[in-house]
PDB file of N, CA and C in Angstrom:
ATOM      1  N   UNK A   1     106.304 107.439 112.551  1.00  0.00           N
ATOM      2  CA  UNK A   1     106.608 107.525 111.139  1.00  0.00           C
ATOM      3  C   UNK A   1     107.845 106.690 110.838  1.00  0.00           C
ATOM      4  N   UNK A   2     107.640 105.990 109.988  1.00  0.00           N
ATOM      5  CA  UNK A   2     108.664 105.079 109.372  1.00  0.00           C
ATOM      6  C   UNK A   2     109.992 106.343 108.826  1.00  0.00           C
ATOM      7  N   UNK A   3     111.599 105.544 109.042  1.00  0.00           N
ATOM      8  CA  UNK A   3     112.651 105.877 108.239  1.00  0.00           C
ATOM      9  C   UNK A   3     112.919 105.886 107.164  1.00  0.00           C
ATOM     10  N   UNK A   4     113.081 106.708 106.317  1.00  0.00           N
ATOM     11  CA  UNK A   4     113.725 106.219 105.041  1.00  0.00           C
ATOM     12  C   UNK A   4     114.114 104.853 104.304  1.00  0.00           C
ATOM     13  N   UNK A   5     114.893 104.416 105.495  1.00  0.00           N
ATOM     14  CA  UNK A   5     115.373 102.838 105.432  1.00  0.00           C
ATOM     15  C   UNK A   5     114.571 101.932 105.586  1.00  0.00           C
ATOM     16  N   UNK A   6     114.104 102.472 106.444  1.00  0.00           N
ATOM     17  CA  UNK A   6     112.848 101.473 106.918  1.00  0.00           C
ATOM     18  C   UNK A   6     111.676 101.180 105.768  1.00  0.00           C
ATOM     19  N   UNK A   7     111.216 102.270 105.537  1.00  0.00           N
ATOM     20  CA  UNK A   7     110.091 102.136 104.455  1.00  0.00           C
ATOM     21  C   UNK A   7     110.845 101.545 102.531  1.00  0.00           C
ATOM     22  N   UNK A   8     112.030 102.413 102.464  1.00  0.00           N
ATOM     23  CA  UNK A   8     112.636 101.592 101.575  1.00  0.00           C
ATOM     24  C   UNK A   8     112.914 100.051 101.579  1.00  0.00           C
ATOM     25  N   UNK A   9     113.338  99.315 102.728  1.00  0.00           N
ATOM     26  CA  UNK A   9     113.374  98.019 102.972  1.00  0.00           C
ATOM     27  C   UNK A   9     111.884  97.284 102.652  1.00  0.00           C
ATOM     28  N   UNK A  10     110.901  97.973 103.353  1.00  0.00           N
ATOM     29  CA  UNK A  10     109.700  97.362 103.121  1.00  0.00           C
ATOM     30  C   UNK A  10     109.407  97.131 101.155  1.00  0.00           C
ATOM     31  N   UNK A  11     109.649  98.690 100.914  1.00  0.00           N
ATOM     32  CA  UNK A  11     109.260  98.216  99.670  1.00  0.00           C
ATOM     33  C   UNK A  11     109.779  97.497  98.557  1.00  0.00           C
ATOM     34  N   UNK A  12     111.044  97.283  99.011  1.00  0.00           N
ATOM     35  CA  UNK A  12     111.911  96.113  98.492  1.00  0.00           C
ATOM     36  C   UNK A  12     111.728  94.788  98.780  1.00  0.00           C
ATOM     37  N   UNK A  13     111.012  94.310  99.997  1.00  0.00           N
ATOM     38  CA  UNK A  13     110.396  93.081 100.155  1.00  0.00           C
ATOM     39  C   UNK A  13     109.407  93.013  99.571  1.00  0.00           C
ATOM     40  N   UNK A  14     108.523  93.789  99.158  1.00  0.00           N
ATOM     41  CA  UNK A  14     107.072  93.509  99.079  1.00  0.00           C
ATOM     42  C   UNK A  14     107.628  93.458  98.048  1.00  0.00           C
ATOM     43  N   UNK A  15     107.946  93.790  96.648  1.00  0.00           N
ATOM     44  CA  UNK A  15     108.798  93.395  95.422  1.00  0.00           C
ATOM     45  C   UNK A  15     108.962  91.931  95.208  1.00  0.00           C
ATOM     46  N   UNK A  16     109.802  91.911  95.895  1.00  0.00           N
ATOM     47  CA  UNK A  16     110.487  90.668  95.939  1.00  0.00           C
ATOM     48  C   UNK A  16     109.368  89.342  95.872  1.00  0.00           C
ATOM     49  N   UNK A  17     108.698  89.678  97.115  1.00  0.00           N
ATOM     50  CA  UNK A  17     107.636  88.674  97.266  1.00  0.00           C
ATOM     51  C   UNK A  17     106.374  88.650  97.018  1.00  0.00           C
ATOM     52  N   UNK A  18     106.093  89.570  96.142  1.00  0.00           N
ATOM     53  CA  UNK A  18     104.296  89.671  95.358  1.00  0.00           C
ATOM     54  C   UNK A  18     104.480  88.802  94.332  1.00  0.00           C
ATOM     55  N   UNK A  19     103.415  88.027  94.401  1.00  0.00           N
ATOM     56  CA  UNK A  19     103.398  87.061  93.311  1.00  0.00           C
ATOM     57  C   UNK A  19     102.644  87.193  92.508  1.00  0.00           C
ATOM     58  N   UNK A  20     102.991  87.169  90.877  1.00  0.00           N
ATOM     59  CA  UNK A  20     102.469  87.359  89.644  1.00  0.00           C
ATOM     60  C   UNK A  20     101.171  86.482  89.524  1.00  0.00           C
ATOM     61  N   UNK A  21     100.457  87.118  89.452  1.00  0.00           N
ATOM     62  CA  UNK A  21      99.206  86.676  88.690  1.00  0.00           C
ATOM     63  C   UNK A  21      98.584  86.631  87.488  1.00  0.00           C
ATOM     64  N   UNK A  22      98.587  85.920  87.029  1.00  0.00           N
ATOM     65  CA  UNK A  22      98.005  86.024  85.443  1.00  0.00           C
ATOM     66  C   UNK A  22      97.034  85.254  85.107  1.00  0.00           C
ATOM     67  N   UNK A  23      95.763  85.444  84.316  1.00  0.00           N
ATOM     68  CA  UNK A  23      94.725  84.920  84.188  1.00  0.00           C
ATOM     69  C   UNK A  23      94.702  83.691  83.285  1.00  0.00           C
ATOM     70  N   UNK A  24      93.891  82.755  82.668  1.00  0.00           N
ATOM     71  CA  UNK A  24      93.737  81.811  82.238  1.00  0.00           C
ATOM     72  C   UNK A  24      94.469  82.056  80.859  1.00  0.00           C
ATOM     73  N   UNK A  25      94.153  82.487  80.227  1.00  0.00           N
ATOM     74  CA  UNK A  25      94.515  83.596  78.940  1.00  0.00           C
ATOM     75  C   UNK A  25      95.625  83.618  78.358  1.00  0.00           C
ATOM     76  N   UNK A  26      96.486  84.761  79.679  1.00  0.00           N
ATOM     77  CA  UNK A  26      97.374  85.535  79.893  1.00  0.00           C
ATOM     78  C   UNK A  26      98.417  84.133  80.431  1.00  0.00           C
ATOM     79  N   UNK A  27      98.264  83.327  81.005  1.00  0.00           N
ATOM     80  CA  UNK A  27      99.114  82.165  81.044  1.00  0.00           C
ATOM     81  C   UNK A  27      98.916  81.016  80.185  1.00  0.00           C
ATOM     82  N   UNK A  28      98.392  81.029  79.221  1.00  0.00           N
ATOM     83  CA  UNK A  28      98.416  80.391  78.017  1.00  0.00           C
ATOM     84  C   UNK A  28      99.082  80.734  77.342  1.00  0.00           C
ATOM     85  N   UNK A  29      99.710  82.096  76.817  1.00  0.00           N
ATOM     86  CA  UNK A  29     100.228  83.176  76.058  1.00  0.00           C
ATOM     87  C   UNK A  29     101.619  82.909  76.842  1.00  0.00           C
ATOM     88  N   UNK A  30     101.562  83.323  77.875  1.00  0.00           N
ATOM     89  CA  UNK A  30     102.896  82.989  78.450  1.00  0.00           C
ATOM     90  C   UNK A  30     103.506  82.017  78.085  1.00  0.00           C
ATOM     91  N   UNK A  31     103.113  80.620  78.047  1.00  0.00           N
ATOM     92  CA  UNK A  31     103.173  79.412  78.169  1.00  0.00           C
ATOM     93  C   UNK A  31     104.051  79.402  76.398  1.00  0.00           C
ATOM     94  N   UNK A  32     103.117  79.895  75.248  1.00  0.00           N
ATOM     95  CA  UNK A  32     103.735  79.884  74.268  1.00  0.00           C
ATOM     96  C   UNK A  32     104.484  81.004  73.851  1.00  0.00           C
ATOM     97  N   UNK A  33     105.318  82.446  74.704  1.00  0.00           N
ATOM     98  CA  UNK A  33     106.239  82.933  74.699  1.00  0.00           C
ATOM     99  C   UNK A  33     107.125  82.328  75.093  1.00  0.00           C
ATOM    100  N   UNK A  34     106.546  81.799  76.007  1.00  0.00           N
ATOM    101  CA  UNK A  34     108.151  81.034  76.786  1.00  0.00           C
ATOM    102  C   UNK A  34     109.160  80.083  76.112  1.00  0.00           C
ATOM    103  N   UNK A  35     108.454  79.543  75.055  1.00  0.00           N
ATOM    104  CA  UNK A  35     108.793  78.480  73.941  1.00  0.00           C
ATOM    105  C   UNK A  35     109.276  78.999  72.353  1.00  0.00           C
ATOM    106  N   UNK A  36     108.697  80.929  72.828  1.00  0.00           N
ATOM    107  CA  UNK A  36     109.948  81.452  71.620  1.00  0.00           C
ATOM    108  C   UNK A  36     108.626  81.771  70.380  1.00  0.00           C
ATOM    109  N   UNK A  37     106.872  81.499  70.375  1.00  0.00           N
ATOM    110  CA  UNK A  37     106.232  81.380  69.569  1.00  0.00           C
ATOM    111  C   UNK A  37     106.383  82.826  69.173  1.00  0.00           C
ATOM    112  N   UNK A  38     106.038  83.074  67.712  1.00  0.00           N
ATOM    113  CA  UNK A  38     106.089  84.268  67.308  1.00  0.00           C
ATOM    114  C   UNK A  38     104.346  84.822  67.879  1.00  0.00           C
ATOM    115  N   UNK A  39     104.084  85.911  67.278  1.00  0.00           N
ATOM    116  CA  UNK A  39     103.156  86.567  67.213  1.00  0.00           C
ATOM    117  C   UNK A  39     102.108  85.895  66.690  1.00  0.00           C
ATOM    118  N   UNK A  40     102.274  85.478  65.406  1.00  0.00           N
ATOM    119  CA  UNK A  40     101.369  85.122  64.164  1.00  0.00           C
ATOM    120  C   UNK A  40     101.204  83.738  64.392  1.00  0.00           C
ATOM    121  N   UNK A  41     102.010  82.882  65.607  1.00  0.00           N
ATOM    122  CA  UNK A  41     102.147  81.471  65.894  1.00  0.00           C
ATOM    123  C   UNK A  41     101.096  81.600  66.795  1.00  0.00           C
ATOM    124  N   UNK A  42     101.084  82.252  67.855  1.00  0.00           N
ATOM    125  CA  UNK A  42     100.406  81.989  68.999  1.00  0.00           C
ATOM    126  C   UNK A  42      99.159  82.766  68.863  1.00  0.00           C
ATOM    127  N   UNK A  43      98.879  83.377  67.969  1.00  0.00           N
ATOM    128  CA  UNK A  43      97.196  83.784  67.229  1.00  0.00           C
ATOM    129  C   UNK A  43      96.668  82.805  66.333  1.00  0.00           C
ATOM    130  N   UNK A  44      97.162  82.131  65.792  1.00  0.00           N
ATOM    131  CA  UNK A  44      97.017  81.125  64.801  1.00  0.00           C
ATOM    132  C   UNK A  44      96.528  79.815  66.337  1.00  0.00           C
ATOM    133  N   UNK A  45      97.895  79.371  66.742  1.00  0.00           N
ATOM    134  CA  UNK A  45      97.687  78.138  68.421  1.00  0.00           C
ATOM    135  C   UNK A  45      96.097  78.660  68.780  1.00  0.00           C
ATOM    136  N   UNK A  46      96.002  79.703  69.233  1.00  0.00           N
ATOM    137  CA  UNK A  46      94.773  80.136  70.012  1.00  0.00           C
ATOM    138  C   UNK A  46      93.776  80.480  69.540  1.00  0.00           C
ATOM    139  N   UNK A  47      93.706  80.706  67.960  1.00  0.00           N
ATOM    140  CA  UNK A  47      92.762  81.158  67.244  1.00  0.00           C
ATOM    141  C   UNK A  47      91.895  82.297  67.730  1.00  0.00           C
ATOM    142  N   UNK A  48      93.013  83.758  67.956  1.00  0.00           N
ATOM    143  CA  UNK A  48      92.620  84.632  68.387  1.00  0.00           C
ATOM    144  C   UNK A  48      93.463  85.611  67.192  1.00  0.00           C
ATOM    145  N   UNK A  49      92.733  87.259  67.473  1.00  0.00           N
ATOM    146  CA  UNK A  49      92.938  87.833  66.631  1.00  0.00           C
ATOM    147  C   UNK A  49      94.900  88.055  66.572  1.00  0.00           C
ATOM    148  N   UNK A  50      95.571  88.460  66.219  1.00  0.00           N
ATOM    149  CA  UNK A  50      97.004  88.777  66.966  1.00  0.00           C
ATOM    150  C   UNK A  50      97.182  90.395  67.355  1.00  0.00           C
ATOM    151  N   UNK A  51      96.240  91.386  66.983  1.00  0.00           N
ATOM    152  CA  UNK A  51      95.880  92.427  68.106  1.00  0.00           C
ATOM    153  C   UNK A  51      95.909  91.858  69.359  1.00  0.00           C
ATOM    154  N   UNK A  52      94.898  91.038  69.218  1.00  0.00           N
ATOM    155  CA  UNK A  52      94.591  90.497  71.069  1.00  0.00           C
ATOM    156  C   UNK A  52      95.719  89.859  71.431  1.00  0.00           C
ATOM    157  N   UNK A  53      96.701  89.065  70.813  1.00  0.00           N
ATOM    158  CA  UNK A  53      97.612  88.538  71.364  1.00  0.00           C
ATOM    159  C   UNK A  53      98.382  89.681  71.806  1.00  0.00           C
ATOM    160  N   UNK A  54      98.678  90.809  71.216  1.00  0.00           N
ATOM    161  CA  UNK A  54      99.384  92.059  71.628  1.00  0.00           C
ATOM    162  C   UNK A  54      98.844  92.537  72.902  1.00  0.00           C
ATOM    163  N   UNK A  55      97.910  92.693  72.937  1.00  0.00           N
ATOM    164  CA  UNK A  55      97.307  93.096  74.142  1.00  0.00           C
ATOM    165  C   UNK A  55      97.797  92.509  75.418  1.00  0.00           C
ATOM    166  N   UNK A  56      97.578  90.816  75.367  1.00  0.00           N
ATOM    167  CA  UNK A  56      97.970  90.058  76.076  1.00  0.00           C
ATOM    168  C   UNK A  56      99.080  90.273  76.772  1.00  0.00           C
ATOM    169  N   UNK A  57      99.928  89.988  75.588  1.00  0.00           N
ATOM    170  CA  UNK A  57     101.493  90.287  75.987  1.00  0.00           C
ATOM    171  C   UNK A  57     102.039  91.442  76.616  1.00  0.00           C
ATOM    172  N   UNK A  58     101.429  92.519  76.225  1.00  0.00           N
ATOM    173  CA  UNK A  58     101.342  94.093  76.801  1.00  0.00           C
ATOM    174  C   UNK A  58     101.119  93.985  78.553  1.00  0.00           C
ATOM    175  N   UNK A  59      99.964  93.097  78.137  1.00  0.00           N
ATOM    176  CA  UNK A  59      99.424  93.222  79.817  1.00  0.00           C
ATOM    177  C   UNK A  59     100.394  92.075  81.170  1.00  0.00           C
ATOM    178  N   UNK A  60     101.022  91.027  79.912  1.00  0.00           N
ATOM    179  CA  UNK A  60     102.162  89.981  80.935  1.00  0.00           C
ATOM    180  C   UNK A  60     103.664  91.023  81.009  1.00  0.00           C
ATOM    181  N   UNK A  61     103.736  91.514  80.137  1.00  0.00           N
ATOM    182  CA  UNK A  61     105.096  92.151  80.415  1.00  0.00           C
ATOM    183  C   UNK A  61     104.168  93.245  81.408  1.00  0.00           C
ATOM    184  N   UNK A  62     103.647  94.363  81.655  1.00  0.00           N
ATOM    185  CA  UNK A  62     103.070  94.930  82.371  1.00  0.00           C
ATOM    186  C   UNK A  62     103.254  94.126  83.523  1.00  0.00           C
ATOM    187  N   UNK A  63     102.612  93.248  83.874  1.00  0.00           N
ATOM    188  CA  UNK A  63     102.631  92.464  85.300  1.00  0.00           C
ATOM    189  C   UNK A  63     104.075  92.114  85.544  1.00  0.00           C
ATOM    190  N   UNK A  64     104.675  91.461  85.120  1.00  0.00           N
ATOM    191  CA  UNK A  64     106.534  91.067  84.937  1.00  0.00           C
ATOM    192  C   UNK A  64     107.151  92.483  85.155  1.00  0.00           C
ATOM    193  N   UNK A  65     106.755  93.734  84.615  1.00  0.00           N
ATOM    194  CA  UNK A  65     107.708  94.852  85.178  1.00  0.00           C
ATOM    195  C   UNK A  65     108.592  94.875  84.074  1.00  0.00           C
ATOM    196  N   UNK A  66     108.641  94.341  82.841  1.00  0.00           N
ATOM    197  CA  UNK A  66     109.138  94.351  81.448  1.00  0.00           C
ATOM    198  C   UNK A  66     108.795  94.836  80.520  1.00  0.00           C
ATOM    199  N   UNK A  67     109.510  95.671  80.190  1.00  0.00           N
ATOM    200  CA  UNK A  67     108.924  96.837  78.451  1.00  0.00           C
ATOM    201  C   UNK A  67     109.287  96.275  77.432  1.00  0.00           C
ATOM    202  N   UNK A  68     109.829  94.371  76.947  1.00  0.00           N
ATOM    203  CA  UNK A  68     110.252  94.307  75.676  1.00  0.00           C
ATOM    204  C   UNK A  68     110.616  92.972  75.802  1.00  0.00           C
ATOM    205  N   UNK A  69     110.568  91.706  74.945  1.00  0.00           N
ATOM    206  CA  UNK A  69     110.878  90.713  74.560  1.00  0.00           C
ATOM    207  C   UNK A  69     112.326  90.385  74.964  1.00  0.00           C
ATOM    208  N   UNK A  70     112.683  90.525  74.928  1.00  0.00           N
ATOM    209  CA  UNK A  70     114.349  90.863  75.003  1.00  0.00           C
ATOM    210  C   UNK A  70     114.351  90.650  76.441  1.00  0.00           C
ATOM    211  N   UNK A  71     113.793  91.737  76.970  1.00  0.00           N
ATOM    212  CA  UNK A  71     113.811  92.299  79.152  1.00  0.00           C
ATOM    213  C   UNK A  71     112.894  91.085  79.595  1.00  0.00           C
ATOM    214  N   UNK A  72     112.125  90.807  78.558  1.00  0.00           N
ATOM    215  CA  UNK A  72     111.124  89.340  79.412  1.00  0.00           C
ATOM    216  C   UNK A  72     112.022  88.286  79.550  1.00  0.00           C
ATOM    217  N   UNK A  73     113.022  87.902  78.387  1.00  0.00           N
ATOM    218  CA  UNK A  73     113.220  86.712  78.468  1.00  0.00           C
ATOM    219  C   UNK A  73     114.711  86.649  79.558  1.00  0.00           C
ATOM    220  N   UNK A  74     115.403  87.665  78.910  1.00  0.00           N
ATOM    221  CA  UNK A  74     116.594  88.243  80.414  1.00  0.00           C
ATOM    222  C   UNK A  74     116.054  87.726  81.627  1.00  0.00           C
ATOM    223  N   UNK A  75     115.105  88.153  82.393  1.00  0.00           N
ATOM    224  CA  UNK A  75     114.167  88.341  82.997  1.00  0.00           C
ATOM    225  C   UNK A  75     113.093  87.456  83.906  1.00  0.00           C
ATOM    226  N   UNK A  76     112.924  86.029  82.779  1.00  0.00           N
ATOM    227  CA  UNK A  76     111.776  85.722  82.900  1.00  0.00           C
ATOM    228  C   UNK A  76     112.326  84.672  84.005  1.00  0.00           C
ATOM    229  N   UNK A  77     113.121  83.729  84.366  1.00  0.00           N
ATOM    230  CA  UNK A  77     113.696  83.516  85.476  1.00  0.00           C
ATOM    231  C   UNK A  77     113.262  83.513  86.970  1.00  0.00           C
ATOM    232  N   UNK A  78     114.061  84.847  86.922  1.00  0.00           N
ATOM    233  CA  UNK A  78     113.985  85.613  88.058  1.00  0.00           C
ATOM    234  C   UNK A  78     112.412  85.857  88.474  1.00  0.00           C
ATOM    235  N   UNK A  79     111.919  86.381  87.282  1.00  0.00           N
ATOM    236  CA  UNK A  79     110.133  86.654  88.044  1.00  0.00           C
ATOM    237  C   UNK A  79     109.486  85.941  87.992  1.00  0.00           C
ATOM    238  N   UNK A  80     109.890  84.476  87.491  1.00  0.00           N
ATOM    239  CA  UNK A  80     108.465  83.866  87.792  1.00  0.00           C
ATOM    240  C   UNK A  80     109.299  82.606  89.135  1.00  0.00           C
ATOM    241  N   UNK A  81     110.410  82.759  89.467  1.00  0.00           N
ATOM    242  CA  UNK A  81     110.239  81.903  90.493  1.00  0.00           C
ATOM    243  C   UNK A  81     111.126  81.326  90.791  1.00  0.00           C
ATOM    244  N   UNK A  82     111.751  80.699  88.998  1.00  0.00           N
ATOM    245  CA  UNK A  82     112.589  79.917  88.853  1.00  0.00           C
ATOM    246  C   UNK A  82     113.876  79.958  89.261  1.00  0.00           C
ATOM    247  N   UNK A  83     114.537  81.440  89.659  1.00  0.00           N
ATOM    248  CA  UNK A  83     116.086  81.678  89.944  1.00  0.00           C
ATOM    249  C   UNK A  83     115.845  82.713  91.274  1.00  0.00           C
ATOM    250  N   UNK A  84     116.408  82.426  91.992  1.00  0.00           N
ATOM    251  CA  UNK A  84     117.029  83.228  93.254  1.00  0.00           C
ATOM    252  C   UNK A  84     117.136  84.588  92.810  1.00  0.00           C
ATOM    253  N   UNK A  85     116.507  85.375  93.587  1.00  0.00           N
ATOM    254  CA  UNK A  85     117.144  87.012  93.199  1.00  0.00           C
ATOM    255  C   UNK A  85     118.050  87.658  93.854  1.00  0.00           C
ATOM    256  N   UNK A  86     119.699  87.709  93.462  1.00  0.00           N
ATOM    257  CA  UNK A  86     120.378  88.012  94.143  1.00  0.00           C
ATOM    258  C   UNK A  86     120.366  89.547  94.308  1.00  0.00           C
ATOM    259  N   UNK A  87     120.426  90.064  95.934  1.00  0.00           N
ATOM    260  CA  UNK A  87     120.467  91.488  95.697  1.00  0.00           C
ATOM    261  C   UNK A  87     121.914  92.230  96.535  1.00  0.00           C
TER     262      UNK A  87
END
């Protein structure tokens, strides 16, 4: 049986190093959050409903480990690759 430490360490790597996946979609959407598009911009870009864009976004912050616009963009950095995670 694993230590405390031990199994805590593990699950702090596996963190660290699972890599985000996001579907065709869902990184399109990304693509025009990342650039600051509003809601009503990037339903209009995609000619999708902007429910569904909600959804979307629901489901990228979901994957990112982020509850809010704000925590994505803090954030967005660090999880997708771009910055070192200092711990």
């Amino acid at each position: 049986m694993l230590s405390k430490e031990k199994l805590f360490e593990l699950r702090r790597t596996e963190s660290i190093h699972t890599k985000i996946v996001l579907t065709k979609r869902e990184e399109d959407i990304n693509q025009l959050l990342r650039k600051g598009d509003s809601i009503k911009v990037i339903s209009s870009e995609l000619h999708i409903f902007q429910n569904t864009v909600k959804v979307y976004i629901s489901k990228i912050y979901r994957k990112f480990g982020v509850h809010s616009r704000a925590e994505y963009y803090v954030n967005y950095d660090v999880l997708s690759g771009n910055m070192e995670v200092k711990i």
